[in-house]
Each structure stands twice: as structure tokens, then as C-alpha cells.
PDB file of N, CA and C in Angstrom:
ATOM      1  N   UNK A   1     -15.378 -27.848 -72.538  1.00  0.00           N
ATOM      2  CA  UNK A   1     -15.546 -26.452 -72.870  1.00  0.00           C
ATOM      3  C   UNK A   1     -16.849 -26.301 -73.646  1.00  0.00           C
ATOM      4  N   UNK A   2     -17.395 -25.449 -73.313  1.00  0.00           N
ATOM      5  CA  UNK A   2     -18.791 -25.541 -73.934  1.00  0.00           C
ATOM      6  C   UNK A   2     -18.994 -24.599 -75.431  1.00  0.00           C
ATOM      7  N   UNK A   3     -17.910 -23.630 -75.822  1.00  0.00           N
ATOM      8  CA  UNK A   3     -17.683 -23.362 -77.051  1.00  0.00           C
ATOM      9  C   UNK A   3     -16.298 -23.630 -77.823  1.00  0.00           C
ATOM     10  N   UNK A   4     -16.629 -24.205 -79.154  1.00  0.00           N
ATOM     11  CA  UNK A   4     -15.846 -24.869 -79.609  1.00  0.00           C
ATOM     12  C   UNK A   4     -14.710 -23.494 -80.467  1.00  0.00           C
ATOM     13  N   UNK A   5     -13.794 -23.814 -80.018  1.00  0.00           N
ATOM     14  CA  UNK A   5     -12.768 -22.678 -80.638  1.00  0.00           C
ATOM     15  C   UNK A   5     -12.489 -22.710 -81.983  1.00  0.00           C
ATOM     16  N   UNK A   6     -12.125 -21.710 -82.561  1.00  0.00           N
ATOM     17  CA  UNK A   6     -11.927 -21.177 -84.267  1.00  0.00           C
ATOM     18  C   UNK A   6     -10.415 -21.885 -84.061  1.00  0.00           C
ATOM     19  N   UNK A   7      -9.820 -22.365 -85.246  1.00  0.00           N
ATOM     20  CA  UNK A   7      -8.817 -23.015 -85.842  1.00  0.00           C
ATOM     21  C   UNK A   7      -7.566 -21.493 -85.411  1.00  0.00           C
ATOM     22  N   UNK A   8      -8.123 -20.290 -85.898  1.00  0.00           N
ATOM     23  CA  UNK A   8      -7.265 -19.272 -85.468  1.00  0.00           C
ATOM     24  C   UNK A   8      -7.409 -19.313 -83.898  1.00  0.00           C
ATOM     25  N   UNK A   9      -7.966 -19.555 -82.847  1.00  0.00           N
ATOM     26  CA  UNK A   9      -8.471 -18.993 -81.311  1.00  0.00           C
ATOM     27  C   UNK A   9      -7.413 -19.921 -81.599  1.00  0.00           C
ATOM     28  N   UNK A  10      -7.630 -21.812 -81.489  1.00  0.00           N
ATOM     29  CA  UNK A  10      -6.866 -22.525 -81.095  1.00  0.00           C
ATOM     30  C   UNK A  10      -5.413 -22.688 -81.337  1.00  0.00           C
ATOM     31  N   UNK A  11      -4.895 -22.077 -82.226  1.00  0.00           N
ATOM     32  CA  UNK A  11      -3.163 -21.720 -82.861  1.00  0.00           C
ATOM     33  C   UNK A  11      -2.670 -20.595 -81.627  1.00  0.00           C
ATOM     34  N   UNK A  12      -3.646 -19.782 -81.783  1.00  0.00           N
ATOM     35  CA  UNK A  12      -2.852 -18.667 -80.710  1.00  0.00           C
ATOM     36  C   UNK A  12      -2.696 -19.021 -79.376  1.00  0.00           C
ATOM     37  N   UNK A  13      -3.502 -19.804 -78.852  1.00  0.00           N
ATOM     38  CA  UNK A  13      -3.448 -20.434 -77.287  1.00  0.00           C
ATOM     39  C   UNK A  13      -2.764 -21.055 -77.849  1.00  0.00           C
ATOM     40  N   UNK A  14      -2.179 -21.977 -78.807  1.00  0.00           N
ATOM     41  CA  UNK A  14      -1.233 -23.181 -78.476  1.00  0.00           C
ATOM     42  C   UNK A  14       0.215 -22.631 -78.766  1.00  0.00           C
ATOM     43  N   UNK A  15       0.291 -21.472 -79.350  1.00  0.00           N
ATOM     44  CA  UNK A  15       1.272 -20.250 -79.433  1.00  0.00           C
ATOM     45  C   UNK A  15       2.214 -19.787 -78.122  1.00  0.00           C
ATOM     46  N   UNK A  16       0.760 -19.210 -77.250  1.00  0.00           N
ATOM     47  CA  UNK A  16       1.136 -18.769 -75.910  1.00  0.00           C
ATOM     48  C   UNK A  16       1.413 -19.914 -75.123  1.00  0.00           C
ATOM     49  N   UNK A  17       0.897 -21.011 -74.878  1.00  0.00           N
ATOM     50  CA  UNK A  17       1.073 -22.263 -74.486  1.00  0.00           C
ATOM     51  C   UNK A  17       2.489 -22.715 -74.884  1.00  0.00           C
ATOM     52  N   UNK A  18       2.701 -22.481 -75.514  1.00  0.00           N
ATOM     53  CA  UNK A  18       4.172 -23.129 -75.958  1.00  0.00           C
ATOM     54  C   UNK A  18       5.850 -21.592 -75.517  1.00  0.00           C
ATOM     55  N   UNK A  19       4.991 -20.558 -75.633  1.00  0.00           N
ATOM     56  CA  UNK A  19       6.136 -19.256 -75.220  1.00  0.00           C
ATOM     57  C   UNK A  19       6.102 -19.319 -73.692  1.00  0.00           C
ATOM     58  N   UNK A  20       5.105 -19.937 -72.917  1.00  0.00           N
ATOM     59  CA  UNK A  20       4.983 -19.954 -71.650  1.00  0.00           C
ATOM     60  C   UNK A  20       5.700 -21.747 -71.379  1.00  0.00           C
ATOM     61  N   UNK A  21       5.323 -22.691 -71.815  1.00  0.00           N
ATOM     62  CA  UNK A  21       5.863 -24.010 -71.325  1.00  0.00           C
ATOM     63  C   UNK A  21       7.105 -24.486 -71.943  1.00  0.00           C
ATOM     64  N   UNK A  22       7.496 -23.605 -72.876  1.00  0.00           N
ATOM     65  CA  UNK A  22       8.514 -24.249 -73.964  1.00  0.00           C
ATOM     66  C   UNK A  22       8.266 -25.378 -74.496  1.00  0.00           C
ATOM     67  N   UNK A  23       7.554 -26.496 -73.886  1.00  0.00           N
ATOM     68  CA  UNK A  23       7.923 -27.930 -75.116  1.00  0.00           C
ATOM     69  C   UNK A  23       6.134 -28.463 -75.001  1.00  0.00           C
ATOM     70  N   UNK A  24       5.687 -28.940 -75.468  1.00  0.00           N
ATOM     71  CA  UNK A  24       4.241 -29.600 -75.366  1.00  0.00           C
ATOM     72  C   UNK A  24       3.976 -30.498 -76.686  1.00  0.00           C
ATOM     73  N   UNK A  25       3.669 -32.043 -75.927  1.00  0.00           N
ATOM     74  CA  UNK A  25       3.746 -32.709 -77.067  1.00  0.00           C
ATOM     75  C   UNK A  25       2.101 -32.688 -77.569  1.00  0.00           C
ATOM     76  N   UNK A  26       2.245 -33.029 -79.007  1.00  0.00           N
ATOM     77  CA  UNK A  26       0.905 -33.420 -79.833  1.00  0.00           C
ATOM     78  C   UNK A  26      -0.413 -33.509 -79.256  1.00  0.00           C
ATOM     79  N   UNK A  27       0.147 -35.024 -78.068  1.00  0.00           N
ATOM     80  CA  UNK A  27      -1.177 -35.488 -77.572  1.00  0.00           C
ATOM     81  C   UNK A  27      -1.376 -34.751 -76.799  1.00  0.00           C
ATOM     82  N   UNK A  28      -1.106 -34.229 -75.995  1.00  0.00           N
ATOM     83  CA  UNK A  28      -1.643 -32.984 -74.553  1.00  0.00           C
ATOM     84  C   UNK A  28      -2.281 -32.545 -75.434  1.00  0.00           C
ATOM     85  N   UNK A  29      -1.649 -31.366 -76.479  1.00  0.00           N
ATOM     86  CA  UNK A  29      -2.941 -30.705 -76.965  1.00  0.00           C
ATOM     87  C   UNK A  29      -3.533 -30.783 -77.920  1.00  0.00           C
ATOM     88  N   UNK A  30      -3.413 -32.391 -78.333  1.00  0.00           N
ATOM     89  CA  UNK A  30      -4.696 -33.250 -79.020  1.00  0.00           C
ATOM     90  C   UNK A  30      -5.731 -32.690 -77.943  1.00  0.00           C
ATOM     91  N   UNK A  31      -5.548 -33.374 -76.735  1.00  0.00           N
ATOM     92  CA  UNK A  31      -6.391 -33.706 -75.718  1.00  0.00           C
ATOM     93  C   UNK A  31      -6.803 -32.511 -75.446  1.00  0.00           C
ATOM     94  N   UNK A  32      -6.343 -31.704 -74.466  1.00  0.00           N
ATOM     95  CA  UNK A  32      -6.798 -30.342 -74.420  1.00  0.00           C
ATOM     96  C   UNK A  32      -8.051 -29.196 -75.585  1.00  0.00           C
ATOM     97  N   UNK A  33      -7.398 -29.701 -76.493  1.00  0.00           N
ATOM     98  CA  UNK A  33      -8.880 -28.735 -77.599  1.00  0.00           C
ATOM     99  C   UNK A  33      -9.461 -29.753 -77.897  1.00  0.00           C
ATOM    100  N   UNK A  34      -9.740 -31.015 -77.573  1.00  0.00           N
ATOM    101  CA  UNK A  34     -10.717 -31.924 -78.332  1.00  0.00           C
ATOM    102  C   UNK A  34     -10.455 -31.690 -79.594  1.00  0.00           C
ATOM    103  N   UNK A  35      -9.287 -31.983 -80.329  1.00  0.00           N
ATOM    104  CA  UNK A  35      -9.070 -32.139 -81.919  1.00  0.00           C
ATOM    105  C   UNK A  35      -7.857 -33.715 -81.712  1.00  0.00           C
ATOM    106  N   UNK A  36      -7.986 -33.759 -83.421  1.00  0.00           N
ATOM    107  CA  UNK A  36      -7.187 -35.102 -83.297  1.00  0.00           C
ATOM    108  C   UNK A  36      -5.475 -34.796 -83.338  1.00  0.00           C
ATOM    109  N   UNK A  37      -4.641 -35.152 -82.762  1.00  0.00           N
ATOM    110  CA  UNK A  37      -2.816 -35.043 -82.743  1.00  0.00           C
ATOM    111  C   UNK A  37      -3.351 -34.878 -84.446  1.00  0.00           C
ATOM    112  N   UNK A  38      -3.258 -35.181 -85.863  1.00  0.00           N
ATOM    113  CA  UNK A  38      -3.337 -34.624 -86.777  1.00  0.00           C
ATOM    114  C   UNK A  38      -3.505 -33.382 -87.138  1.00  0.00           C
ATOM    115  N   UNK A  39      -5.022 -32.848 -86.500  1.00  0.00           N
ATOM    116  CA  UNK A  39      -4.860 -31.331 -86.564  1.00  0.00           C
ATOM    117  C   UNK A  39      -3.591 -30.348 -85.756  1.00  0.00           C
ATOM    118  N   UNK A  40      -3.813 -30.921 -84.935  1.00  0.00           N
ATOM    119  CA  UNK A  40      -2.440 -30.264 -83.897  1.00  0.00           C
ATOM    120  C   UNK A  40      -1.259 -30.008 -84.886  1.00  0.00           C
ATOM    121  N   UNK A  41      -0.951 -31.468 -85.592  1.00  0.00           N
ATOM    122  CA  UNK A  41       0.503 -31.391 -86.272  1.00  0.00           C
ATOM    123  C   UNK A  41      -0.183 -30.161 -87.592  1.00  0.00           C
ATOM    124  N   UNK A  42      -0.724 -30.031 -87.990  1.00  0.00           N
ATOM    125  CA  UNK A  42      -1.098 -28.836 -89.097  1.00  0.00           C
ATOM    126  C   UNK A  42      -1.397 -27.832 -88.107  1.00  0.00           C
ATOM    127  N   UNK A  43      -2.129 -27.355 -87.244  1.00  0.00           N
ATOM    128  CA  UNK A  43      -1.759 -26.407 -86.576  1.00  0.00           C
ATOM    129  C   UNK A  43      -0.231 -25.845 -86.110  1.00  0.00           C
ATOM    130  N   UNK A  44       0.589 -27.388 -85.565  1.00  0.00           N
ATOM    131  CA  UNK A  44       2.133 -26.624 -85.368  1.00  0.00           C
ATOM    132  C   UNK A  44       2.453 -26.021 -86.574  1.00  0.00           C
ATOM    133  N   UNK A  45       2.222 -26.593 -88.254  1.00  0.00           N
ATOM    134  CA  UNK A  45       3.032 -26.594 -89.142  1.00  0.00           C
ATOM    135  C   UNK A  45       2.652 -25.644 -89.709  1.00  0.00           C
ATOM    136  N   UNK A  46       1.391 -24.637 -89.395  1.00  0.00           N
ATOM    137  CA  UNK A  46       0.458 -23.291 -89.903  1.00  0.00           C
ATOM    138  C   UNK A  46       2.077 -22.179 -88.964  1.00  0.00           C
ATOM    139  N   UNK A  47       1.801 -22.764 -87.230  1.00  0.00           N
ATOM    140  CA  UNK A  47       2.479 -21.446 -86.645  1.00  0.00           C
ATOM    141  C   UNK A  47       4.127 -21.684 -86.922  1.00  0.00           C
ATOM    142  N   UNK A  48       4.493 -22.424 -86.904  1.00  0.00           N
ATOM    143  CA  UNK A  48       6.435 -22.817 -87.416  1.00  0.00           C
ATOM    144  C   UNK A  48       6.317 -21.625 -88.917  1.00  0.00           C
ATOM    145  N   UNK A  49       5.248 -21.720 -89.740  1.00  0.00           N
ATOM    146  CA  UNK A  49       5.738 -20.047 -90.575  1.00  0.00           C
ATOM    147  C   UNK A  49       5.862 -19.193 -90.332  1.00  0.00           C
ATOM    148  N   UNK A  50       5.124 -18.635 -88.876  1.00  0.00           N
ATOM    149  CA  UNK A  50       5.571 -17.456 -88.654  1.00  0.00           C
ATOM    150  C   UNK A  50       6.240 -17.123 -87.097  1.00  0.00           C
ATOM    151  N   UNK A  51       6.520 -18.220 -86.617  1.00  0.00           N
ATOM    152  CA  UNK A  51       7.259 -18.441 -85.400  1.00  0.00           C
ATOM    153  C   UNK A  51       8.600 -19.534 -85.653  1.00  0.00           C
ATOM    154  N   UNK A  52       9.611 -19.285 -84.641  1.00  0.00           N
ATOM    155  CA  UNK A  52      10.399 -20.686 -84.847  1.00  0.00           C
ATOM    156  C   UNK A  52      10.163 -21.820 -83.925  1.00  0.00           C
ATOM    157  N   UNK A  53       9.493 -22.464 -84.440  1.00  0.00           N
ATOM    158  CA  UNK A  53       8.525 -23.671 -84.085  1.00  0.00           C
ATOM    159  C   UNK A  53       9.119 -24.785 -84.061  1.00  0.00           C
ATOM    160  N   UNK A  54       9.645 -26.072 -83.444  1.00  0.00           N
ATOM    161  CA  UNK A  54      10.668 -26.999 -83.817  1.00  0.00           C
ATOM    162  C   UNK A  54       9.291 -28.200 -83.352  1.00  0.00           C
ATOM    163  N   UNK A  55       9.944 -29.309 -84.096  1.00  0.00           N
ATOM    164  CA  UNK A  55       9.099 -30.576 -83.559  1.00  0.00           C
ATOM    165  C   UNK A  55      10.701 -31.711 -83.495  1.00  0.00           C
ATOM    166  N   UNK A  56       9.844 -32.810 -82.611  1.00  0.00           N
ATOM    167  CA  UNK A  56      10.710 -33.550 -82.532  1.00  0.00           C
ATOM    168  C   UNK A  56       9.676 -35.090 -82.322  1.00  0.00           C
ATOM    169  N   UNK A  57      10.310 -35.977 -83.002  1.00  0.00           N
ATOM    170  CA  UNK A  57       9.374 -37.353 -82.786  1.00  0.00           C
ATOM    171  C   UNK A  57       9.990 -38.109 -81.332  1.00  0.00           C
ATOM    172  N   UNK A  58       8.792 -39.095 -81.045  1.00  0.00           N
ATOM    173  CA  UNK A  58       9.871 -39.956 -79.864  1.00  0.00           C
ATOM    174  C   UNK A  58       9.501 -39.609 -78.771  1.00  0.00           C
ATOM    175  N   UNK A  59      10.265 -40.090 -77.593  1.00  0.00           N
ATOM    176  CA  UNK A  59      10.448 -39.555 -76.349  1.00  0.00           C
ATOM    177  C   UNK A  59      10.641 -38.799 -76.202  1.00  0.00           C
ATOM    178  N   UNK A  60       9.735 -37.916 -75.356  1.00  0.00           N
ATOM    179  CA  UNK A  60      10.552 -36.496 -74.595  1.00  0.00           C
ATOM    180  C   UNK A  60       9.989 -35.667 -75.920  1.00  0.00           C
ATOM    181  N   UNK A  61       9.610 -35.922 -77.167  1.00  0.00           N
ATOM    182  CA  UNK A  61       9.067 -35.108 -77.926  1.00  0.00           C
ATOM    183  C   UNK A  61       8.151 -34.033 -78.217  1.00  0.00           C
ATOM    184  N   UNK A  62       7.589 -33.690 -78.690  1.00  0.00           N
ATOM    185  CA  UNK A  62       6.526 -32.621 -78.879  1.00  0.00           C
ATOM    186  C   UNK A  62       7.004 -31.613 -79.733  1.00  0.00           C
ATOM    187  N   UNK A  63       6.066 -30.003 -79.371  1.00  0.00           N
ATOM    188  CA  UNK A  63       6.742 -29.274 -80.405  1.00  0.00           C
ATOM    189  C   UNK A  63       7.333 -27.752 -78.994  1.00  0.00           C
ATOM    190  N   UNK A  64       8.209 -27.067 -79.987  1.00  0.00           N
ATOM    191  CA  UNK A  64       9.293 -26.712 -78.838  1.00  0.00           C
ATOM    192  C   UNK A  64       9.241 -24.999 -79.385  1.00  0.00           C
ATOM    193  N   UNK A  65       9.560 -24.875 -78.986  1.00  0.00           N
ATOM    194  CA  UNK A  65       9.432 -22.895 -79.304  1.00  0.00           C
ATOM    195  C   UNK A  65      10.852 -22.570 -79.196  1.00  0.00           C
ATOM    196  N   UNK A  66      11.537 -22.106 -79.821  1.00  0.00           N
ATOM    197  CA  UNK A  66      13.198 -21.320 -79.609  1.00  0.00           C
ATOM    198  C   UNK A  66      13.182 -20.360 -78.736  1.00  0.00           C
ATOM    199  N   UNK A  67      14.464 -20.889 -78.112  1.00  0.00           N
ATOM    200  CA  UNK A  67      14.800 -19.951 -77.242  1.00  0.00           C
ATOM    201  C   UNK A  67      14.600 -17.981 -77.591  1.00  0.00           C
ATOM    202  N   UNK A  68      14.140 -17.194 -76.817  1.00  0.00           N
ATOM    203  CA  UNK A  68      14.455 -16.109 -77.124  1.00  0.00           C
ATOM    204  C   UNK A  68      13.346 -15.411 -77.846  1.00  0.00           C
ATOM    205  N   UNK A  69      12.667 -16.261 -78.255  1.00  0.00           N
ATOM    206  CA  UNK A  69      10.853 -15.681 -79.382  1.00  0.00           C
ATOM    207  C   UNK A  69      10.361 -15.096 -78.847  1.00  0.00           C
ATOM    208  N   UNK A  70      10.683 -13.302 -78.876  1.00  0.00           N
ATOM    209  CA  UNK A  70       9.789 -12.581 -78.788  1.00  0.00           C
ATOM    210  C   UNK A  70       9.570 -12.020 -76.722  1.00  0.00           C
ATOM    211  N   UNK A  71      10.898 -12.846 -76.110  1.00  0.00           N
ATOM    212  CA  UNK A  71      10.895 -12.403 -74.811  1.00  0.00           C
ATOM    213  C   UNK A  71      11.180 -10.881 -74.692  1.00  0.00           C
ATOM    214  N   UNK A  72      11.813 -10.520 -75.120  1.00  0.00           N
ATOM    215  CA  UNK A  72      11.979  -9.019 -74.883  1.00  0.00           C
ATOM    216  C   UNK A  72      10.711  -8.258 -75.004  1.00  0.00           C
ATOM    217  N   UNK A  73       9.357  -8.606 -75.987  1.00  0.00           N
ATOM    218  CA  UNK A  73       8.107  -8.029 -75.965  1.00  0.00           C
ATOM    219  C   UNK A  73       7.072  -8.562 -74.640  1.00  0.00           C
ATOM    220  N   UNK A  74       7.248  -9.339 -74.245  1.00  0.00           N
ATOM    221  CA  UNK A  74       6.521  -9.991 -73.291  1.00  0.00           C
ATOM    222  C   UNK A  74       6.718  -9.218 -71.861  1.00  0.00           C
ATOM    223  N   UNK A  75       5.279  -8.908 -71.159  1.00  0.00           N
ATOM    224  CA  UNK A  75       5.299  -8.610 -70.033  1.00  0.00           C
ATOM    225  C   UNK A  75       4.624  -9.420 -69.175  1.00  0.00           C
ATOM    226  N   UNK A  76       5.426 -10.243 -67.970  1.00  0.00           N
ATOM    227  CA  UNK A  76       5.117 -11.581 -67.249  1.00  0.00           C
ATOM    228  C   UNK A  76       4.373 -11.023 -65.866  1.00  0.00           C
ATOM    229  N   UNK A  77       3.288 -11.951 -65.178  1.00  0.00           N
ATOM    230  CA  UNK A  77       2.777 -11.835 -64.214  1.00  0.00           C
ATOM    231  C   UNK A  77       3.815 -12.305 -63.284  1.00  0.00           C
ATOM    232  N   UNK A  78       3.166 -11.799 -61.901  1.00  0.00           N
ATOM    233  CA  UNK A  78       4.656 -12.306 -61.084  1.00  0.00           C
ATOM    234  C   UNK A  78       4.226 -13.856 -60.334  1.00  0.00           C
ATOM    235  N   UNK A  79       4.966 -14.180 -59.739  1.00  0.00           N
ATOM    236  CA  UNK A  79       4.815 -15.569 -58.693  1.00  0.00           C
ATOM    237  C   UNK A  79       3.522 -15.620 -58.301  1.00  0.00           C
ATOM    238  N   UNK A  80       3.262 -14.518 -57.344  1.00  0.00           N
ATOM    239  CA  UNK A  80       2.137 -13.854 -56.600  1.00  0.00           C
ATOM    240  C   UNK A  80       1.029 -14.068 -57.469  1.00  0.00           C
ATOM    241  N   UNK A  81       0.814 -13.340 -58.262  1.00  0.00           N
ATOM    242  CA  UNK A  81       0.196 -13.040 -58.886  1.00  0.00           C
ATOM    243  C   UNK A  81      -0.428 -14.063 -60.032  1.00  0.00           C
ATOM    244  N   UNK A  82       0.236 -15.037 -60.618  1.00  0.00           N
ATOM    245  CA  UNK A  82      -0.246 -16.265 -61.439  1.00  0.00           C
ATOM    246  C   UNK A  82      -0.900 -17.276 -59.740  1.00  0.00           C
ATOM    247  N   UNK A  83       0.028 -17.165 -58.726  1.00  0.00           N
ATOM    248  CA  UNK A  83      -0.683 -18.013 -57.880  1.00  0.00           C
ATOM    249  C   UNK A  83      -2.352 -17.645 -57.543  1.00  0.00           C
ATOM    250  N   UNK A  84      -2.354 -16.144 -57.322  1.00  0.00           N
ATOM    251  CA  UNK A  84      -3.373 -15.782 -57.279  1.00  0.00           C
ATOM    252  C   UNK A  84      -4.985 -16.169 -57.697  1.00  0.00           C
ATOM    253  N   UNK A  85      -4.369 -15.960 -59.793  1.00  0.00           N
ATOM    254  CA  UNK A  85      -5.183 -16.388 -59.962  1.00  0.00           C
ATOM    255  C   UNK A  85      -5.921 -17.638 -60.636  1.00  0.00           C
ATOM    256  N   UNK A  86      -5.056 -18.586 -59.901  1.00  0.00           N
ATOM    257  CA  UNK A  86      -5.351 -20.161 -59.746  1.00  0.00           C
ATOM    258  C   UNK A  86      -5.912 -20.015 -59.068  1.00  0.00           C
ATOM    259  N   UNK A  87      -5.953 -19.621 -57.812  1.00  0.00           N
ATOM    260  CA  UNK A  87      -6.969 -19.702 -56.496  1.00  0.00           C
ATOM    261  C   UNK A  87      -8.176 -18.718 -57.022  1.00  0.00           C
ATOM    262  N   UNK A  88      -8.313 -17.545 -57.505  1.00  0.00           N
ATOM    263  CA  UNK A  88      -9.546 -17.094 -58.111  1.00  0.00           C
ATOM    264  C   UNK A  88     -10.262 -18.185 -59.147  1.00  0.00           C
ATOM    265  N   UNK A  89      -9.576 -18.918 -59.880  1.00  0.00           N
ATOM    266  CA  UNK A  89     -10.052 -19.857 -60.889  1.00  0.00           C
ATOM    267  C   UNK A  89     -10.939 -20.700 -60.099  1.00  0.00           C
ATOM    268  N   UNK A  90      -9.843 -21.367 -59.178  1.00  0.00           N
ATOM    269  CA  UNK A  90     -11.224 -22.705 -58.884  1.00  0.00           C
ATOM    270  C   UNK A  90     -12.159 -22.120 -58.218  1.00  0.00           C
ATOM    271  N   UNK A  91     -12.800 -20.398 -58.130  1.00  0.00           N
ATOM    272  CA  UNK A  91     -14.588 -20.298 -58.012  1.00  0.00           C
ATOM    273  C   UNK A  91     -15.284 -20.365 -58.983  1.00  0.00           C
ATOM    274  N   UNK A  92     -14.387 -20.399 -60.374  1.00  0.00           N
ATOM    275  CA  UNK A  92     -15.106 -20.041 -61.458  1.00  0.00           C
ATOM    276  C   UNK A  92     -16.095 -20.826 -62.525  1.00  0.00           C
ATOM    277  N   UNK A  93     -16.837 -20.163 -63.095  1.00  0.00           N
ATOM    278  CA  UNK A  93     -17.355 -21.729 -63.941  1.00  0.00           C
ATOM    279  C   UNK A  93     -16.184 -22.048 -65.401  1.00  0.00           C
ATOM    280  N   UNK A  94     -16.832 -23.078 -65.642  1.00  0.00           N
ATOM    281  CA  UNK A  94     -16.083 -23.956 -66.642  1.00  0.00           C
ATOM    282  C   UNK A  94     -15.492 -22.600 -67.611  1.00  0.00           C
ATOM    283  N   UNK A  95     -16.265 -21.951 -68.709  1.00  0.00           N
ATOM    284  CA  UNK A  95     -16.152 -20.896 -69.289  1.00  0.00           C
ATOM    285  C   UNK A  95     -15.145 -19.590 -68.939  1.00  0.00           C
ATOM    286  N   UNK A  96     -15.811 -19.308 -67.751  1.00  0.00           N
ATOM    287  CA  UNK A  96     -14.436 -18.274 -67.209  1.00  0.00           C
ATOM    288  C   UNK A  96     -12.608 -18.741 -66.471  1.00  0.00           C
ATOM    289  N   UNK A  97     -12.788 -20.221 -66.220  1.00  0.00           N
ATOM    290  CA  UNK A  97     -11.620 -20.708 -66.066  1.00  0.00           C
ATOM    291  C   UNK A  97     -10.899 -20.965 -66.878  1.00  0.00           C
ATOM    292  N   UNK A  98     -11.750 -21.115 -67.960  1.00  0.00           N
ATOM    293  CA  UNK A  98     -10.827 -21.434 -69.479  1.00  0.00           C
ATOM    294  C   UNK A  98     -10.498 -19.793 -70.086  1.00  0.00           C
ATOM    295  N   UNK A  99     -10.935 -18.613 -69.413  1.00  0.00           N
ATOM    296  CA  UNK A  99      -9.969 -17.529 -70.116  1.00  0.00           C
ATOM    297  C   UNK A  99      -9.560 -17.245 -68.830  1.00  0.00           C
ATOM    298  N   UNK A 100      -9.486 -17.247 -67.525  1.00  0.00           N
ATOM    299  CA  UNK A 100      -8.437 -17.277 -66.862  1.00  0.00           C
ATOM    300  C   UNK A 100      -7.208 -17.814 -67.131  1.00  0.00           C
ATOM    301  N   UNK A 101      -7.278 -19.377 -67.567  1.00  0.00           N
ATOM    302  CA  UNK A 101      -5.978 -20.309 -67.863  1.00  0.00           C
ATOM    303  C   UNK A 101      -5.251 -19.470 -69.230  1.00  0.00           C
ATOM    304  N   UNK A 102      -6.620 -18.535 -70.263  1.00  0.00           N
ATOM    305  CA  UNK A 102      -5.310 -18.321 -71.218  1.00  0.00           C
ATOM    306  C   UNK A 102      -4.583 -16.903 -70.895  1.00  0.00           C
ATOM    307  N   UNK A 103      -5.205 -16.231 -69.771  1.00  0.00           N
ATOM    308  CA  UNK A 103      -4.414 -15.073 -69.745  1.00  0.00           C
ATOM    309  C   UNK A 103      -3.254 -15.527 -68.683  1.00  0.00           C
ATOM    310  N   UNK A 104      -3.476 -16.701 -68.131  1.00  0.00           N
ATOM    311  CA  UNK A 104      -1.659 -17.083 -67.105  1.00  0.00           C
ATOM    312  C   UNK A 104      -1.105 -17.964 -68.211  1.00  0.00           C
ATOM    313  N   UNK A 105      -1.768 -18.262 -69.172  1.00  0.00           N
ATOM    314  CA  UNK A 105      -0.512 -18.392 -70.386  1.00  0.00           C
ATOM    315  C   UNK A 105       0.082 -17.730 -71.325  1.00  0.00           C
ATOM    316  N   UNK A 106      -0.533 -16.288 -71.015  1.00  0.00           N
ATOM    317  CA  UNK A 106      -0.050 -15.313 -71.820  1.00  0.00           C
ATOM    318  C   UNK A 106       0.677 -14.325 -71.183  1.00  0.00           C
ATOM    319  N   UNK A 107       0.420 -14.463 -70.011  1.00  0.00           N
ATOM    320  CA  UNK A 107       1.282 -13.882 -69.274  1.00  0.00           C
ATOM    321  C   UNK A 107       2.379 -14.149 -68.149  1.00  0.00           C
ATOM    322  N   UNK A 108       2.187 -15.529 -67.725  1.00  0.00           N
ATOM    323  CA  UNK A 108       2.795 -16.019 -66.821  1.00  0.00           C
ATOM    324  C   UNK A 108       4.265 -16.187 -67.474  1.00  0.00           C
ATOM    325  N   UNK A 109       5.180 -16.218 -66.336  1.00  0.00           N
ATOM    326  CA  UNK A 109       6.604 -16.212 -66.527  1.00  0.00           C
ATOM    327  C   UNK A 109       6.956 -17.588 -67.230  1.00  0.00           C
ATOM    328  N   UNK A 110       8.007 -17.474 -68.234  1.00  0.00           N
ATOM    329  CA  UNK A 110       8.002 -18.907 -68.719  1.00  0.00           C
ATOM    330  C   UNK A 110       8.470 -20.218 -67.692  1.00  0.00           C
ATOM    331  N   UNK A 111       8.267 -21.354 -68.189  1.00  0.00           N
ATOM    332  CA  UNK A 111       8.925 -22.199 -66.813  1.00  0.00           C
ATOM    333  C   UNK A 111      10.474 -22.461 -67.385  1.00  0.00           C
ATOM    334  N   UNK A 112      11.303 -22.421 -66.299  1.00  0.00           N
ATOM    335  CA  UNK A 112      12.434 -22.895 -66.325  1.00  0.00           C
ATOM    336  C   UNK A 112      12.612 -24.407 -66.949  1.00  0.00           C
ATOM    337  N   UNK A 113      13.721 -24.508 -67.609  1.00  0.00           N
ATOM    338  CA  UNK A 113      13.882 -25.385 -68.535  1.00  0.00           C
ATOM    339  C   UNK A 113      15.202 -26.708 -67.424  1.00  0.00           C
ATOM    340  N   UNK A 114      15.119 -25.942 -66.782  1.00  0.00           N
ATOM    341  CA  UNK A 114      15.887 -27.326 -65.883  1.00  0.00           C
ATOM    342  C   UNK A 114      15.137 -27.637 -64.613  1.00  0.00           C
TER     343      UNK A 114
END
């Protein structure tokens, strides 16, 4: 990514990232913002104050979003429509694919948990 995100940019994508995937461990989005799993764990432990934020160590771990946060405010893109614009993405450059990806995480339907 060629601009480096504010400590606030990166909480709120890992916000929506988590209301859209439900579980995502440390290292993914160590990896993903180029920060170290340390910051990540103080980033979860900034948004768990004002979200219900769960962590878990181990296998299968990461940090987990509660059921129910805030779905009733959320308005989801449809099937169609997140497929869409994956296929608009890969014309895009580096920069505009990375706010494509955060508006199908802010809007895309959450994934099913089974």
C-alpha cells in the first residue's frame, strides 16, 4: 500500500473487517497493515472499549466480534453486487483496490459462521 494508514484509519477497517468476517486472528492483520501482531493486540484492546470485542489464544484463535453488534444498523451489499465489485477491482491500481476492499467490508453481508 503506498500510504501508510493513521492508527484511527487502521482500528476502523479492522472493526469492519471483523463485523463482516466475525473471527480474524492477530497475524492476518499483523500482516495485512504492515504493523507488528503487538500493535494489532493494542489496537483489538483500544476497539473491545467500545465494541464487544473477544480474543482468544491458541488454535482457531484470533479476535471475534459478538454476535448481533450493531446488525440491525448495517446495510449489506448483495451476492451480485460484492461479486461485482471484485471483478471491477482486479482493473484497479494498488490504491483504489485497497478502498474498494474496504467498502465490501463495510458493506458486504457477513460470512456465515458454519
Amino acid at each position: 500500500m503506498d500510504k501508510q494508514l493513521t492508527s484511527f484509519e487502521r482500528r476502523l477497517e479492522i472493526l469492519f473487517i471483523l463485523m463482516r468476517n466475525k473471527k480474524c486472528s492477530m497475524t492476518e492483520l499483523a500482516f495485512q497493515y504492515s504493523v507488528s501482531d503487538r500493535t494489532i493486540r493494542r489496537d483489538i484492546l483500544f476497539l473491545s472499549r467500545y465494541a464487544p470485542i473477544c480474543t482468544k489464544t491458541g488454535l482457531n484463535g484470533g479476535a471475534f466480534l459478538m454476535d448481533g453488534y450493531r446488525k440491525e444498523l448495517m446495510l449489506h451489499l448483495s451476492r451480485e453486487e460484492e461479486a461485482l465489485l471484485l471483478k471491477i477491482m482486479r482493473t484497479l491500481d494498488e490504491k483504489e483496490q485497497h478502498i474498494v476492499y474496504n467498502i465490501i467490508n463495510k458493506y458486504a453481508m457477513p460470512k456465515s459462521s458454519t
